[in-house]
PDB file of N, CA and C in Angstrom:
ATOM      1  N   UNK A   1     -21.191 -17.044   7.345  1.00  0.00           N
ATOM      2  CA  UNK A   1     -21.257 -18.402   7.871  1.00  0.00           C
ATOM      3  C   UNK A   1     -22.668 -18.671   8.371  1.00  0.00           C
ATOM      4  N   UNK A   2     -23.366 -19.685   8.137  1.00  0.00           N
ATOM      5  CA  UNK A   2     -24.302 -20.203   8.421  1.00  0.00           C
ATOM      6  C   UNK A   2     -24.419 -21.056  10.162  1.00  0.00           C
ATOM      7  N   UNK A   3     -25.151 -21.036  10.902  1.00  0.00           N
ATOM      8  CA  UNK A   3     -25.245 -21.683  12.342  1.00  0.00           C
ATOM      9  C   UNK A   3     -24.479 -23.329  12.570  1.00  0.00           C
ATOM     10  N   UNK A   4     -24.518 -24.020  11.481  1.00  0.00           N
ATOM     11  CA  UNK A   4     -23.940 -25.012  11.822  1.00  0.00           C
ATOM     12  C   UNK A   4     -22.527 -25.057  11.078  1.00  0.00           C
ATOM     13  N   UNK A   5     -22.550 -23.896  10.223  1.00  0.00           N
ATOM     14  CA  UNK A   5     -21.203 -23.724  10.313  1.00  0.00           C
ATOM     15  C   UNK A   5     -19.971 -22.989  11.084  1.00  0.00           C
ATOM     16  N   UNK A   6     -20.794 -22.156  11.837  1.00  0.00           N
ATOM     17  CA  UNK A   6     -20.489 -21.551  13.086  1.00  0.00           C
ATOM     18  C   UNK A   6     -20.352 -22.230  14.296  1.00  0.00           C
ATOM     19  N   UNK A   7     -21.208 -23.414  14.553  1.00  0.00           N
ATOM     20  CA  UNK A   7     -21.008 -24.465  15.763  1.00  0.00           C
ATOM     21  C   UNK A   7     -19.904 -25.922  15.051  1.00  0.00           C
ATOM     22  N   UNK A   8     -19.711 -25.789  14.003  1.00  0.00           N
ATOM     23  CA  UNK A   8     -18.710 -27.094  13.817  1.00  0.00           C
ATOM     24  C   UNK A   8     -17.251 -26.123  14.141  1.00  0.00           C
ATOM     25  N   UNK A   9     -16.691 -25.214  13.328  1.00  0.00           N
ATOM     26  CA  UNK A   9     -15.824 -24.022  13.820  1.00  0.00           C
ATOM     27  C   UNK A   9     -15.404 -23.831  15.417  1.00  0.00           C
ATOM     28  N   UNK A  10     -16.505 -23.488  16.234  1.00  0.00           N
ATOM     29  CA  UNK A  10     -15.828 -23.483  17.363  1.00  0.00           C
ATOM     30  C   UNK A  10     -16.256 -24.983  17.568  1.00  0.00           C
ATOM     31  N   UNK A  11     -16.294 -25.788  17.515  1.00  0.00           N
ATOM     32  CA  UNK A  11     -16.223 -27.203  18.396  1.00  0.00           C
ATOM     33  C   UNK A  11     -14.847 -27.729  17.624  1.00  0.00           C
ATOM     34  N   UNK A  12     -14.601 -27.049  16.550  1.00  0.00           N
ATOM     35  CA  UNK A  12     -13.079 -28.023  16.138  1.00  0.00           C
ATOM     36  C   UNK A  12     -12.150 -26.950  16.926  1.00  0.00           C
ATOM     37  N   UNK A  13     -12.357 -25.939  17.184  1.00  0.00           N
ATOM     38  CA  UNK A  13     -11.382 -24.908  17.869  1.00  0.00           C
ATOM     39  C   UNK A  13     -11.338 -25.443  19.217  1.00  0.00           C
ATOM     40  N   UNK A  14     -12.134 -26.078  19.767  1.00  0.00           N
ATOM     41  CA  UNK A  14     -12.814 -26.898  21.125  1.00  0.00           C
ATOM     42  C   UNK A  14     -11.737 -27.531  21.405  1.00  0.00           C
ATOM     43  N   UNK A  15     -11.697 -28.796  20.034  1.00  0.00           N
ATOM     44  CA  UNK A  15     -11.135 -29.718  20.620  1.00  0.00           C
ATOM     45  C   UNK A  15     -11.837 -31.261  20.010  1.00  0.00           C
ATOM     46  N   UNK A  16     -13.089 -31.029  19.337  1.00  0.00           N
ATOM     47  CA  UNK A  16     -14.168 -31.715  18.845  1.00  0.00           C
ATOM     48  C   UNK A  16     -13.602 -32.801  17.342  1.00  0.00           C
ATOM     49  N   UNK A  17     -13.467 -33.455  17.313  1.00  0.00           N
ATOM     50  CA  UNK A  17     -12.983 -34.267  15.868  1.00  0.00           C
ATOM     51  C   UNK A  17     -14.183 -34.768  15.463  1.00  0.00           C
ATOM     52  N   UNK A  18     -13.687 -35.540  14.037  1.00  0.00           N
ATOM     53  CA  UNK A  18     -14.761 -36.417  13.487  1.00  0.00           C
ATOM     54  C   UNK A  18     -16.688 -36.379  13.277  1.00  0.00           C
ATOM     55  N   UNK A  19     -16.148 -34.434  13.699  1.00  0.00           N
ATOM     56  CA  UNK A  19     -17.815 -33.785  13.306  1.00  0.00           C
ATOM     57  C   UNK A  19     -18.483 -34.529  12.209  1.00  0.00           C
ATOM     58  N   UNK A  20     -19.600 -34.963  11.975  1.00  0.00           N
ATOM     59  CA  UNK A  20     -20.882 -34.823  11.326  1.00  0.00           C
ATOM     60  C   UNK A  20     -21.838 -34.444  11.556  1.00  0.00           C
ATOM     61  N   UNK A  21     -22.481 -33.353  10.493  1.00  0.00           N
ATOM     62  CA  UNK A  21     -23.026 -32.701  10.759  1.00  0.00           C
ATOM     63  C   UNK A  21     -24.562 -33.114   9.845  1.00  0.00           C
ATOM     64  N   UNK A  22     -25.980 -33.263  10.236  1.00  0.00           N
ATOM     65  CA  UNK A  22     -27.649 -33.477   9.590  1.00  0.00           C
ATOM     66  C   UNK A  22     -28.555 -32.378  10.061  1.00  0.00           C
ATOM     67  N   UNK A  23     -27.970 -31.240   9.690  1.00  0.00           N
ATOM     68  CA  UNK A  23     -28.682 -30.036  10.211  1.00  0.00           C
ATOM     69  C   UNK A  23     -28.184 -29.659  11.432  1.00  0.00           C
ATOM     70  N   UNK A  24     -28.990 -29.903  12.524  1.00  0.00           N
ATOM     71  CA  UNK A  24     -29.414 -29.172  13.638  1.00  0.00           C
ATOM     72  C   UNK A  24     -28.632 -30.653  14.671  1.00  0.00           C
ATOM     73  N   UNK A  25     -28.285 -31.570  13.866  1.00  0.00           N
ATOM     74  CA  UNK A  25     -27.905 -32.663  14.841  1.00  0.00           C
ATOM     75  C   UNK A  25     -26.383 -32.815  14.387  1.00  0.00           C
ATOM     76  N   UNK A  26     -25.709 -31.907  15.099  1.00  0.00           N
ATOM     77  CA  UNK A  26     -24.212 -32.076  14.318  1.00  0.00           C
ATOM     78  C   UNK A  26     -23.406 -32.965  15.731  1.00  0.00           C
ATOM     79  N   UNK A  27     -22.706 -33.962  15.534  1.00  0.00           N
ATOM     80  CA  UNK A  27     -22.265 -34.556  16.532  1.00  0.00           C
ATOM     81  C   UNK A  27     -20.327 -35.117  16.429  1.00  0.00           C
ATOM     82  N   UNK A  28     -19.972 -35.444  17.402  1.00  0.00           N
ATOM     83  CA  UNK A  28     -18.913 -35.438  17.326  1.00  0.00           C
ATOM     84  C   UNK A  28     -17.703 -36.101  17.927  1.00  0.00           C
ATOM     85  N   UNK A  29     -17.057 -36.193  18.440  1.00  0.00           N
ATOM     86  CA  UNK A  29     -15.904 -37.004  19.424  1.00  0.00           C
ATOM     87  C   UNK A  29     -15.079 -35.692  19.897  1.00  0.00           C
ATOM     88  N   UNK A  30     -15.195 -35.454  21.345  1.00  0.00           N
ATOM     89  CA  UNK A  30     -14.049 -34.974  22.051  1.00  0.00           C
ATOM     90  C   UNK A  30     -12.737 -35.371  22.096  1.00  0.00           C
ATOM     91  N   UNK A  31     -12.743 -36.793  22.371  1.00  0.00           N
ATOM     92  CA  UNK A  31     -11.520 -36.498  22.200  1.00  0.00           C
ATOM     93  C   UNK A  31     -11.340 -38.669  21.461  1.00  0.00           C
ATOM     94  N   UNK A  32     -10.235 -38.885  20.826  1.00  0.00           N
ATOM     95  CA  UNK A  32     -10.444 -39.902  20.389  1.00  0.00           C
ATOM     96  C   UNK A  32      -9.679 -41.307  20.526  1.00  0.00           C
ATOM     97  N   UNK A  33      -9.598 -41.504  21.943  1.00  0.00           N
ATOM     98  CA  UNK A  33      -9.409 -42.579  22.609  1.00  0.00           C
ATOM     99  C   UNK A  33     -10.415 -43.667  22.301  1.00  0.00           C
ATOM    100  N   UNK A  34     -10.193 -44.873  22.323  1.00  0.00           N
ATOM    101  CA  UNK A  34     -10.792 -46.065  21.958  1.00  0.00           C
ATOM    102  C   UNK A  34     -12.292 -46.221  22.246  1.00  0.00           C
ATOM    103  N   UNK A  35     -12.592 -45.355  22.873  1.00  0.00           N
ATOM    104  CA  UNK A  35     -13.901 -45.562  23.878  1.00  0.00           C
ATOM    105  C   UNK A  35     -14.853 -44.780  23.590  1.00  0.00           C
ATOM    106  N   UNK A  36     -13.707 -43.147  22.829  1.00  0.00           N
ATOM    107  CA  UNK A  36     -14.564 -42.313  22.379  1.00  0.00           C
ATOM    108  C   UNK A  36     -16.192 -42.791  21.853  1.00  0.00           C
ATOM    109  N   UNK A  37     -16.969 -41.863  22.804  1.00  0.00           N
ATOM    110  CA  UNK A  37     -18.361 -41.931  22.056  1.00  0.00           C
ATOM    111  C   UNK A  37     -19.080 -40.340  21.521  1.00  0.00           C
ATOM    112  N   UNK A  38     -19.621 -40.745  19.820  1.00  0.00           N
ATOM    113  CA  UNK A  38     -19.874 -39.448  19.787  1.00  0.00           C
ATOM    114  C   UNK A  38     -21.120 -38.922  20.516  1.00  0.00           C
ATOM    115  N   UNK A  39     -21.100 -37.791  20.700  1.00  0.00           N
ATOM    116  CA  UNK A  39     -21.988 -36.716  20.894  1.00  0.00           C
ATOM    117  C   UNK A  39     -22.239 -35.918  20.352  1.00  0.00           C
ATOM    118  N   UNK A  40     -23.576 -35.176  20.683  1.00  0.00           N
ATOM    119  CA  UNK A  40     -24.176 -34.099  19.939  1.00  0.00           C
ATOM    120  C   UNK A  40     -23.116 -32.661  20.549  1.00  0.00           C
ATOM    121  N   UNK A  41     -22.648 -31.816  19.706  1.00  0.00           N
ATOM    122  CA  UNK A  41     -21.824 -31.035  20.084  1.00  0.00           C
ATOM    123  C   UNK A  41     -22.483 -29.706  20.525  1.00  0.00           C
ATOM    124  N   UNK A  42     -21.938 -28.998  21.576  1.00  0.00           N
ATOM    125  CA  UNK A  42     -23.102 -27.958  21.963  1.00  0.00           C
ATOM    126  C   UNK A  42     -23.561 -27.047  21.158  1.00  0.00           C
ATOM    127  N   UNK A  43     -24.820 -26.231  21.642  1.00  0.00           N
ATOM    128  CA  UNK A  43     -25.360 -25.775  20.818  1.00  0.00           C
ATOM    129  C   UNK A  43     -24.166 -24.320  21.255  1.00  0.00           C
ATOM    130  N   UNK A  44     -23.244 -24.032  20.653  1.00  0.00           N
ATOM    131  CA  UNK A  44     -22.520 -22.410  20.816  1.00  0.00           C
ATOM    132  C   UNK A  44     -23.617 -21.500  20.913  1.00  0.00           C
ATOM    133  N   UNK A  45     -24.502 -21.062  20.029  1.00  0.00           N
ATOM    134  CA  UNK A  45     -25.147 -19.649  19.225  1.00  0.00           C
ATOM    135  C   UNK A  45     -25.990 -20.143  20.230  1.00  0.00           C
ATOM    136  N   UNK A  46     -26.600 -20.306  21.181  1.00  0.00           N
ATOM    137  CA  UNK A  46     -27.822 -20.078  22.164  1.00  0.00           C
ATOM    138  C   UNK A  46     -27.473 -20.396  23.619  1.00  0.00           C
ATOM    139  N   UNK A  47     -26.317 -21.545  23.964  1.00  0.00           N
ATOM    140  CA  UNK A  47     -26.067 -21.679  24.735  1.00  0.00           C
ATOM    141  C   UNK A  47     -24.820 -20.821  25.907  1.00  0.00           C
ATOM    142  N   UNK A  48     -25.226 -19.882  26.674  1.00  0.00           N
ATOM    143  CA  UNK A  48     -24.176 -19.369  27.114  1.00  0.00           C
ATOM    144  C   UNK A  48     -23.258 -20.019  28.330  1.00  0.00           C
ATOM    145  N   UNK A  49     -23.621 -21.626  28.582  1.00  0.00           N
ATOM    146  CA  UNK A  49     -22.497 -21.793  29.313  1.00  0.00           C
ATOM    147  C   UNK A  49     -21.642 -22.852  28.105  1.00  0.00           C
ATOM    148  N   UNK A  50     -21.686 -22.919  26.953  1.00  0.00           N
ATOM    149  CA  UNK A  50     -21.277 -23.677  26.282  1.00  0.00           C
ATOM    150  C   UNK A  50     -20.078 -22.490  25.949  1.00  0.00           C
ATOM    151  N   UNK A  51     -20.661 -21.252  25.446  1.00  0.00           N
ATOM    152  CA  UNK A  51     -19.748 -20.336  25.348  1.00  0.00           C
ATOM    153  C   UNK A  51     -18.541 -19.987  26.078  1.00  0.00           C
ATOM    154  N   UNK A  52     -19.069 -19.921  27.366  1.00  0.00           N
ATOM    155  CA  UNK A  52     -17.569 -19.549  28.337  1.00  0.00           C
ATOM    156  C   UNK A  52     -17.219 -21.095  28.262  1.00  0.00           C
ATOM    157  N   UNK A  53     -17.338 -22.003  28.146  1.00  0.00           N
ATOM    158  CA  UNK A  53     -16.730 -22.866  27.940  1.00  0.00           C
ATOM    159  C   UNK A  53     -15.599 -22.818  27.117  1.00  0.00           C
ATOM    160  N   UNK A  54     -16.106 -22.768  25.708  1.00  0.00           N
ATOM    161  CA  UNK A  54     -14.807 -22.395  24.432  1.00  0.00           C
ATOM    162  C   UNK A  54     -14.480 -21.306  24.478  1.00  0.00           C
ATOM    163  N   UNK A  55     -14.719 -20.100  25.612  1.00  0.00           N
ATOM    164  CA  UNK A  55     -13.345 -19.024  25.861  1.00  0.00           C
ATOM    165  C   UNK A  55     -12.647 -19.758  26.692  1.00  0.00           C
ATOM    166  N   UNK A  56     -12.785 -20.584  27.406  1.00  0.00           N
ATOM    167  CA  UNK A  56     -11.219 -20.648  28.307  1.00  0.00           C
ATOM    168  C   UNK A  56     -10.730 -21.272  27.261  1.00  0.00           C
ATOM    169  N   UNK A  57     -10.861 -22.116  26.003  1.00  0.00           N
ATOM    170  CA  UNK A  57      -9.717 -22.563  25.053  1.00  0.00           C
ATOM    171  C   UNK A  57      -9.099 -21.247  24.047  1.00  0.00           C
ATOM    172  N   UNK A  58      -9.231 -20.129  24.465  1.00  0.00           N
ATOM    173  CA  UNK A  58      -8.429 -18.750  24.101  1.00  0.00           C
ATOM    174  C   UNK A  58      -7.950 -18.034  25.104  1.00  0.00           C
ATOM    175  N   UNK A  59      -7.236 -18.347  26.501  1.00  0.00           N
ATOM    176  CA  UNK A  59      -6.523 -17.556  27.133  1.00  0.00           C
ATOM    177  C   UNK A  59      -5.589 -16.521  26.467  1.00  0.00           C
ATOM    178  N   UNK A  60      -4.351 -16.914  25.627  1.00  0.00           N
ATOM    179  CA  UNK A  60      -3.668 -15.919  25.451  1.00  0.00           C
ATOM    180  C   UNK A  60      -4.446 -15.283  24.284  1.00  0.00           C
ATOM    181  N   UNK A  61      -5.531 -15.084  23.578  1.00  0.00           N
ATOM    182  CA  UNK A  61      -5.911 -14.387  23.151  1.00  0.00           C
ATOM    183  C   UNK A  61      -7.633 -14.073  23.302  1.00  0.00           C
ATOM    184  N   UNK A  62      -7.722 -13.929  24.821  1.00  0.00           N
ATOM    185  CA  UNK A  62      -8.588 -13.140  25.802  1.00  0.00           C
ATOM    186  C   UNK A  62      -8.632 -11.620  25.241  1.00  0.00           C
ATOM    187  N   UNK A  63      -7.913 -11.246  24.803  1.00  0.00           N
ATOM    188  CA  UNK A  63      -8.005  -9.709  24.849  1.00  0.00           C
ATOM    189  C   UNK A  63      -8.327  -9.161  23.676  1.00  0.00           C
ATOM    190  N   UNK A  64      -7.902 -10.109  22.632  1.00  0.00           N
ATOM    191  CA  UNK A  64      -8.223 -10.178  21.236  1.00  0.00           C
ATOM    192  C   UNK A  64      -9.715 -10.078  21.521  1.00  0.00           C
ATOM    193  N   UNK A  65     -10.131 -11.295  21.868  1.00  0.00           N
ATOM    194  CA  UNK A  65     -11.679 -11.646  21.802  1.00  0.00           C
ATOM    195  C   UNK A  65     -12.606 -10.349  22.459  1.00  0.00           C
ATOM    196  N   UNK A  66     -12.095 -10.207  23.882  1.00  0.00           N
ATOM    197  CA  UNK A  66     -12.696  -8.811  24.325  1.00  0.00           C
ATOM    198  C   UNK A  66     -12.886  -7.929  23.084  1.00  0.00           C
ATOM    199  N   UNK A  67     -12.017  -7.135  22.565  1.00  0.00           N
ATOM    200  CA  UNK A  67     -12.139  -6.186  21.475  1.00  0.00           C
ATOM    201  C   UNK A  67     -13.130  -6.451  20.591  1.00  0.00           C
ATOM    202  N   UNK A  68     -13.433  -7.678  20.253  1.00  0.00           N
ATOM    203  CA  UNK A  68     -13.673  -8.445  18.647  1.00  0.00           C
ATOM    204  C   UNK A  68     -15.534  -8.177  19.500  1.00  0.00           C
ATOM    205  N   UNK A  69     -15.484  -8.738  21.025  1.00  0.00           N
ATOM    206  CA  UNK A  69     -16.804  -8.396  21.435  1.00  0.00           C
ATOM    207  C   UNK A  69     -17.307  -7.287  21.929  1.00  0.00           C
ATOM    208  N   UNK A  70     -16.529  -6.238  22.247  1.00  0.00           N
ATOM    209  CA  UNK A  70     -17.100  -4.855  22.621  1.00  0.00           C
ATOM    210  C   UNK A  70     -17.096  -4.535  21.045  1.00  0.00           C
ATOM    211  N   UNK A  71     -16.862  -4.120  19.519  1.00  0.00           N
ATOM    212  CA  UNK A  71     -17.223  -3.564  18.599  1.00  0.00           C
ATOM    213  C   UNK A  71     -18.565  -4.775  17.910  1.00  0.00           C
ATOM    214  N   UNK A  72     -18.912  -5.636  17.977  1.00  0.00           N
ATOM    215  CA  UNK A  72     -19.939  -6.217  17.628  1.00  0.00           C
ATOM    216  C   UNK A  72     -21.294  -5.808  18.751  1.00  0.00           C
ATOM    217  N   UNK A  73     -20.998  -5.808  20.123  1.00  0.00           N
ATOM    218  CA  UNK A  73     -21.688  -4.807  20.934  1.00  0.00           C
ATOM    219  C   UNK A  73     -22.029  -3.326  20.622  1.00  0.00           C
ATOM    220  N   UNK A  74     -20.592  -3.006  20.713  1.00  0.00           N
ATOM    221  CA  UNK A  74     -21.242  -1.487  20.248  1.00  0.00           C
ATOM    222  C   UNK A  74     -20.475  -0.569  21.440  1.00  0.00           C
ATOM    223  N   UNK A  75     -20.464  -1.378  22.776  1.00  0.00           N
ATOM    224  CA  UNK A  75     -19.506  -0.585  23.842  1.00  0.00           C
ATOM    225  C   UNK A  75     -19.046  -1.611  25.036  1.00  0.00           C
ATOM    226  N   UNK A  76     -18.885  -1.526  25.950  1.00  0.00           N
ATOM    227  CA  UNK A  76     -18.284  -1.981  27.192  1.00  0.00           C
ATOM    228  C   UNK A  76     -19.538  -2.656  28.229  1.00  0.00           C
ATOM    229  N   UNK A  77     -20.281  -1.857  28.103  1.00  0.00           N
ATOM    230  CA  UNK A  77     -21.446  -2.672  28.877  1.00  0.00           C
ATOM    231  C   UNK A  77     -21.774  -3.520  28.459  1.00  0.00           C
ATOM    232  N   UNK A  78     -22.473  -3.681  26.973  1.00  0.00           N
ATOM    233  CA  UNK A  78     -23.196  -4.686  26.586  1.00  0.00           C
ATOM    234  C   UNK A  78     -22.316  -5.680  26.487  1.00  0.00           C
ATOM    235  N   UNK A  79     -21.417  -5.730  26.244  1.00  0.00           N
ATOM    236  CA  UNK A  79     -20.238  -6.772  26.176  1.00  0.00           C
ATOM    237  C   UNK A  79     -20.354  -8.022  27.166  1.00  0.00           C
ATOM    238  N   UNK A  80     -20.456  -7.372  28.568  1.00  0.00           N
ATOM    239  CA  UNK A  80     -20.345  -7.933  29.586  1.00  0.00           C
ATOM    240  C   UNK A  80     -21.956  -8.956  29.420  1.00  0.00           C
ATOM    241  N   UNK A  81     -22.309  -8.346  28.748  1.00  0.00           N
ATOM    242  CA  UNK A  81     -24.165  -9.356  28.796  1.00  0.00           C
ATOM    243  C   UNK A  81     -24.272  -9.739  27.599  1.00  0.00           C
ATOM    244  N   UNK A  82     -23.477  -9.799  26.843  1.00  0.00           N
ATOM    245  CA  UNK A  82     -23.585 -10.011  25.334  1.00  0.00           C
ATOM    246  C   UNK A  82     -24.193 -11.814  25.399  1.00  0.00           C
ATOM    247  N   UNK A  83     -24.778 -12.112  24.355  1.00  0.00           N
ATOM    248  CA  UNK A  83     -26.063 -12.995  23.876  1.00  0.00           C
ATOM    249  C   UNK A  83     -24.536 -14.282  23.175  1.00  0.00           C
ATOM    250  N   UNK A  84     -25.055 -15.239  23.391  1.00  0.00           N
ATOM    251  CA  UNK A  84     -24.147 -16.469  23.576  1.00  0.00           C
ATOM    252  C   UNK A  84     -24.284 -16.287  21.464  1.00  0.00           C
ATOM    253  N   UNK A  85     -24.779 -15.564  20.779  1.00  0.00           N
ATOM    254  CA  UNK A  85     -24.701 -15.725  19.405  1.00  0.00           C
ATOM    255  C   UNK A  85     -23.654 -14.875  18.958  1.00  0.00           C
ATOM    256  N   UNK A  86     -23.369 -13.547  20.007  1.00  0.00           N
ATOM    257  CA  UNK A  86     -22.439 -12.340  19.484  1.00  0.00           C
ATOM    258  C   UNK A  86     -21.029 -12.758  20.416  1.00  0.00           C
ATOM    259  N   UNK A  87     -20.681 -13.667  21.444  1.00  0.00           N
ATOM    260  CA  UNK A  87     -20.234 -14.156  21.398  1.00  0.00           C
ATOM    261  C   UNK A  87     -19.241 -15.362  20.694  1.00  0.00           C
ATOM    262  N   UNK A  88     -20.593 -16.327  19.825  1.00  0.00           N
ATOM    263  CA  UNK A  88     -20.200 -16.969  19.131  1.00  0.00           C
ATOM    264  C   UNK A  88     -19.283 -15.972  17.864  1.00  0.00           C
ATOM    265  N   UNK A  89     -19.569 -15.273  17.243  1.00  0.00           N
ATOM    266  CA  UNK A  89     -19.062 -13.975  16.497  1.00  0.00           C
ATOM    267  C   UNK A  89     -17.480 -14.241  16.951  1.00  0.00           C
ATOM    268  N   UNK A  90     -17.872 -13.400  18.004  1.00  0.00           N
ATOM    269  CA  UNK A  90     -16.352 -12.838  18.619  1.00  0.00           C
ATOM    270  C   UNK A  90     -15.398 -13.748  18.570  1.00  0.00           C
ATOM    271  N   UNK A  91     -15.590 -14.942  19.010  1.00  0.00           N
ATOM    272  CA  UNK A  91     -15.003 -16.282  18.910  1.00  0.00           C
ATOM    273  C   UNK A  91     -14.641 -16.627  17.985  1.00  0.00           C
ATOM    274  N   UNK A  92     -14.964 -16.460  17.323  1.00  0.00           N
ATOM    275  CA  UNK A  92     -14.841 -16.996  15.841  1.00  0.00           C
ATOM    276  C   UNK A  92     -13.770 -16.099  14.769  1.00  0.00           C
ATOM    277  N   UNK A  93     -14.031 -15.016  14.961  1.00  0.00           N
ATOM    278  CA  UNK A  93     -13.527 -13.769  14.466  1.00  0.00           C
ATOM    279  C   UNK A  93     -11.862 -13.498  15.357  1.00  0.00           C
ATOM    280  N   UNK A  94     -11.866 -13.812  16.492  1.00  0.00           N
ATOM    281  CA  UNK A  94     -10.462 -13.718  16.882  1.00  0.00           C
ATOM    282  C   UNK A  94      -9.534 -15.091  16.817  1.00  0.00           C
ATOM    283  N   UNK A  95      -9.983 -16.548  16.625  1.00  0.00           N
ATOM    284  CA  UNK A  95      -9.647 -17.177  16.247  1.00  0.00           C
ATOM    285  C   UNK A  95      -9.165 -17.368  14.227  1.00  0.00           C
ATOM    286  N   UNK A  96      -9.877 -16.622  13.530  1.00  0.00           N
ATOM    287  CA  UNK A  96      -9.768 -16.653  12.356  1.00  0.00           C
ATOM    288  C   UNK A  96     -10.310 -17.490  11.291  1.00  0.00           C
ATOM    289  N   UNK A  97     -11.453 -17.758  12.047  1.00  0.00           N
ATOM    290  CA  UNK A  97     -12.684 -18.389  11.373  1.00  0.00           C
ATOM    291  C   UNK A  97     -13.699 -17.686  10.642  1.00  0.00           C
ATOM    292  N   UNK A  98     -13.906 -16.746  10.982  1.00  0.00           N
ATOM    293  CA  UNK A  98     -15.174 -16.191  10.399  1.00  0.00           C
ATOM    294  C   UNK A  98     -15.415 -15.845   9.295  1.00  0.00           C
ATOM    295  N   UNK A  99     -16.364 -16.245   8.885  1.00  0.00           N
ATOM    296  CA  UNK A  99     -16.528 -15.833   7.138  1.00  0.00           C
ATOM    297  C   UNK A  99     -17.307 -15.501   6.933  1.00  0.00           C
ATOM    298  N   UNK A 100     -17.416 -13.824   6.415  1.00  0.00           N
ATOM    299  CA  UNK A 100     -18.655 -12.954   6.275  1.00  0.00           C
ATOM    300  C   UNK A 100     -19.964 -13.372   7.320  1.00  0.00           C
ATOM    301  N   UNK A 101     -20.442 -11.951   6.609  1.00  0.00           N
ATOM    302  CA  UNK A 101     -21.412 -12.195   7.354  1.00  0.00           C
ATOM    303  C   UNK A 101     -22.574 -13.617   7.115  1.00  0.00           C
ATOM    304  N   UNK A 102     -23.839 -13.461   8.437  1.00  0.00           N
ATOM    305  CA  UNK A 102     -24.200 -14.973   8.651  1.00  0.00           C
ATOM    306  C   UNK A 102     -25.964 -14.450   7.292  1.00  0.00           C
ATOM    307  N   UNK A 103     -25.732 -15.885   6.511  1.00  0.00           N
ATOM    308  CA  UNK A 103     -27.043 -15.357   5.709  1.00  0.00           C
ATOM    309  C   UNK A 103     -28.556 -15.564   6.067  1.00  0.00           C
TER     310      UNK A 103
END
């Protein structure tokens, strides 16, 4: 998967509709009440409070994701500091998005 195909993925896992995406300016509607206005959808792969953001939309599968991010880490520590991109990974990968590796 490519970066903006990795940030449209978790923003529809979000909650995000009516993505379009012009590169680097992919934007979107939260949610789509009359008023809805789009926005630019966060950046996932750099941003780490965007990240814990779209883990709390995986509570019951918190533990999944843990796993999916300690073996892309490598162990238990790094996990805990892991980079809002190996995150994005993990996310993606326990939801059932991920498609191969990124080129």
């Amino acid at each position: 998967m490519n970066p903006e195909q990795q940030r449209i993925a978790i923003a529809e896992a979000c909650g995000w509709q009516s993505i379009t995406s012009f590169g680097k300016n992919v934007t979107g509607v939260l949610n789509q009440s009359p008023n809805s206005i789009r926005e630019h959808i966060p950046d996932y792969l750099n941003d780490l409070n965007a990240m814990h953001e779209a883990e709390q939309s995986i509570p019951e599968g918190l533990t999944a994701y843990w796993i999916e991010l300690v073996n892309i880490c490598g162990s238990l520590i790094p996990a805990s500091v892991a980079s809002a991109q190996q995150r994005a990974e993990a996310f993606l990968k326990t939801i059932g998005k991920w498609e191969g590796a990124q080129p």
